[in-house]
C-alpha atoms as a PDB file:
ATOM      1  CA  UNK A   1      90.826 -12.520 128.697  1.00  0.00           C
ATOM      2  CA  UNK A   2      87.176 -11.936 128.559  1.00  0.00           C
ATOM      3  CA  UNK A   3      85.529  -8.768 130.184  1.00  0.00           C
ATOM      4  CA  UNK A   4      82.053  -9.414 131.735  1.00  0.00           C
ATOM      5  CA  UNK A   5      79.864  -6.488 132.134  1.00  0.00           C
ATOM      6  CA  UNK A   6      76.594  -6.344 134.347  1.00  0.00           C
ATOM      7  CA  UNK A   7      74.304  -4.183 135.142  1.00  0.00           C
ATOM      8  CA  UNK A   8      71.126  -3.960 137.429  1.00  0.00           C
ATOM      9  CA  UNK A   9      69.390  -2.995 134.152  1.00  0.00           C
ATOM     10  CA  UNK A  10      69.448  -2.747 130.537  1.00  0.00           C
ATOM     11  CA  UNK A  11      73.133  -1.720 129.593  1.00  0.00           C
ATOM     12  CA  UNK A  12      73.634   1.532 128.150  1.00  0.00           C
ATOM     13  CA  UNK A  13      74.928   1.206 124.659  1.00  0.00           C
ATOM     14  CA  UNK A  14      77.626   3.875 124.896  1.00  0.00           C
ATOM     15  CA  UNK A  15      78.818   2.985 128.231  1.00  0.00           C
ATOM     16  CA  UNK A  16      80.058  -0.399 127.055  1.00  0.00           C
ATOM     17  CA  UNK A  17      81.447   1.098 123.407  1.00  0.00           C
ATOM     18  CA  UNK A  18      83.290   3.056 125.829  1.00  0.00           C
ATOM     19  CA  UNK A  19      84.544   0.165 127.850  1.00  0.00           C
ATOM     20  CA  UNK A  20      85.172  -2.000 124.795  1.00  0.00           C
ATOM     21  CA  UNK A  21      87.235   1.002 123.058  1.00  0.00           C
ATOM     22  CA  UNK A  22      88.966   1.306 126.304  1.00  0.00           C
ATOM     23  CA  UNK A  23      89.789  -2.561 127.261  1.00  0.00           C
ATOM     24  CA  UNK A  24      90.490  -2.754 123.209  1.00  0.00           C
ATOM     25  CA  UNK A  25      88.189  -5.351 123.382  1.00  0.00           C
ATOM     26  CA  UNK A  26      87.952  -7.885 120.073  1.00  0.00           C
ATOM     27  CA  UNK A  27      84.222  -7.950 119.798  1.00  0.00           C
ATOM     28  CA  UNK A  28      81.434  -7.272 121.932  1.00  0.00           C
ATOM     29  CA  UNK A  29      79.199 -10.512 122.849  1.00  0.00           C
ATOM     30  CA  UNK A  30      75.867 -10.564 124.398  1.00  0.00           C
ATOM     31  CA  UNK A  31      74.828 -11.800 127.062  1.00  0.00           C
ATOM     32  CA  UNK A  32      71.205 -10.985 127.819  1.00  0.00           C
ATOM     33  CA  UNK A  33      69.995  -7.544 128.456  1.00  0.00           C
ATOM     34  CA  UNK A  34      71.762  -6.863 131.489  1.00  0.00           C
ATOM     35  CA  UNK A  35      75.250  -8.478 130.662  1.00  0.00           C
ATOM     36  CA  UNK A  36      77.791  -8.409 128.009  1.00  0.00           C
ATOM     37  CA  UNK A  37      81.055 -10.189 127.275  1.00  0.00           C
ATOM     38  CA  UNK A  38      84.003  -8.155 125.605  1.00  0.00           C
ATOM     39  CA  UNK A  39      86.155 -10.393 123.936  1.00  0.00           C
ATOM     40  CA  UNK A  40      89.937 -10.439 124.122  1.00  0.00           C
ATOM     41  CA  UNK A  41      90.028  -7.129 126.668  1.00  0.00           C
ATOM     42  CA  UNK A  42      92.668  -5.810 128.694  1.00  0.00           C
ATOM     43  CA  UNK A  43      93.143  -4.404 132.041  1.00  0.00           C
ATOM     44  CA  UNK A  44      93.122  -0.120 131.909  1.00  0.00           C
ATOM     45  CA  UNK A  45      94.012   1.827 135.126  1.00  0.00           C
ATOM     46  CA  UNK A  46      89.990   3.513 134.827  1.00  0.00           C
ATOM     47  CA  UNK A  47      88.086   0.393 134.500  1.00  0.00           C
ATOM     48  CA  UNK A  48      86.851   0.228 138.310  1.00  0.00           C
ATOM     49  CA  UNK A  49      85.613   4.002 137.810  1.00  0.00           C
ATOM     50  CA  UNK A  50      84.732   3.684 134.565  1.00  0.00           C
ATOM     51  CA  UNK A  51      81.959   0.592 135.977  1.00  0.00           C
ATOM     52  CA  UNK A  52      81.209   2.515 138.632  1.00  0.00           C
ATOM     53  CA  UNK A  53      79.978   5.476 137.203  1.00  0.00           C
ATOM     54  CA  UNK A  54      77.718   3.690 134.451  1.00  0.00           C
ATOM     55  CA  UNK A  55      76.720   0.910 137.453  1.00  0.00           C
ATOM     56  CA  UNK A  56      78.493  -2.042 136.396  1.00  0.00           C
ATOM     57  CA  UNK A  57      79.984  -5.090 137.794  1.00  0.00           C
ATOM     58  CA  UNK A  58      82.412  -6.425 136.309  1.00  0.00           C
ATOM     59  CA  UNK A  59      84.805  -9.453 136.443  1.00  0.00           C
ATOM     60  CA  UNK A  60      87.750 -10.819 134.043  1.00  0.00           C
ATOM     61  CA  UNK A  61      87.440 -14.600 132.787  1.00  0.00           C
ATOM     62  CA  UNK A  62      89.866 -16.827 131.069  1.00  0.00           C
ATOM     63  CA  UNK A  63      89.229 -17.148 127.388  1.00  0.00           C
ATOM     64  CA  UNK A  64      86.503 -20.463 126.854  1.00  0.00           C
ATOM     65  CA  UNK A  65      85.084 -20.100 130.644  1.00  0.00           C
ATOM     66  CA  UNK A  66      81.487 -19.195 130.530  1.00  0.00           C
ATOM     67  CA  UNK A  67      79.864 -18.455 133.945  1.00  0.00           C
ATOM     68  CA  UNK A  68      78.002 -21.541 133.825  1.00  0.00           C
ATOM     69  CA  UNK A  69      81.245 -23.396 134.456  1.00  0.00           C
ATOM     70  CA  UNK A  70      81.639 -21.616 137.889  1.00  0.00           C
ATOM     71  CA  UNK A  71      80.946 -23.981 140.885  1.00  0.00           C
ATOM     72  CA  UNK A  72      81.389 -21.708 143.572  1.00  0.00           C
ATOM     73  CA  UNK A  73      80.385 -17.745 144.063  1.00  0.00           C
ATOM     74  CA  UNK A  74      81.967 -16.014 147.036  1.00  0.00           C
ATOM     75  CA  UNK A  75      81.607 -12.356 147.779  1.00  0.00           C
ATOM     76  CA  UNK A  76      81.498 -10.399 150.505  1.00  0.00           C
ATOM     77  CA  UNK A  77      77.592  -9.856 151.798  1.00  0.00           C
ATOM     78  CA  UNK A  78      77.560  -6.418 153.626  1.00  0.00           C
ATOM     79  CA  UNK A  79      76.496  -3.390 151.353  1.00  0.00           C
ATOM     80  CA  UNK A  80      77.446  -6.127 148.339  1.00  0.00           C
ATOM     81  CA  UNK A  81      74.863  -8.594 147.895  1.00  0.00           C
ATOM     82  CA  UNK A  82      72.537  -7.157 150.103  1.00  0.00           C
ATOM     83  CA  UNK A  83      71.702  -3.630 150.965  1.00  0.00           C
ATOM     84  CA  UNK A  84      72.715  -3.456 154.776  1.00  0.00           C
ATOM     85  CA  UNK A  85      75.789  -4.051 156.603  1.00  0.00           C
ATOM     86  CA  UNK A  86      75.290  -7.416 158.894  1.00  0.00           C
ATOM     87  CA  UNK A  87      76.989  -6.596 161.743  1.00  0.00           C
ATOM     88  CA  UNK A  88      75.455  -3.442 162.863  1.00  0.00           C
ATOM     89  CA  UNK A  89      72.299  -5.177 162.353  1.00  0.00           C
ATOM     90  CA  UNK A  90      73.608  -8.271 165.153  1.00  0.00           C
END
């Protein structure tokens, strides 16, 4: 599996060596300056922290899927893809 790593700004250089070290990740594949793509990574119980505390998303993809193959993004929009919850605002 391939980790995906993104950030709301430049990534920090030694948060994702961590993460890579961590996910024993193959290589380490840019993205553009706000993503990366560690190679051949696996799962660790900290990885949800671990994003958290350096302000990452993240999201595991089947080896040879690129995100330009997706069709379809779902996610859930209060406090996630925008900054206010929807329903108090109704």
């Amino acid at each position: 599996m391939n980790l995906i790593l993104q950030g709301a700004g430049p990534l920090s250089a030694a948060a994702i060596e961590l993460l890579a070290r961590h996910a024993r990740a193959k290589a380490v594949e840019p993205i553009n300056t706000h993503a990366v793509r560690l190679r051949g990574a696996q799962p660790f119980d900290d990885l949800a922290q671990q994003c958290r505390d350096a302000g990452l998303d993240y999201a595991f993809m089947p080896e040879g899927l690129k995100l330009t193959d997706m069709k379809v993004f779902i996610t859930d929009m209060d406090s996630t893809l925008i900054n206010i919850e929807c329903i108090d605002e109704i």
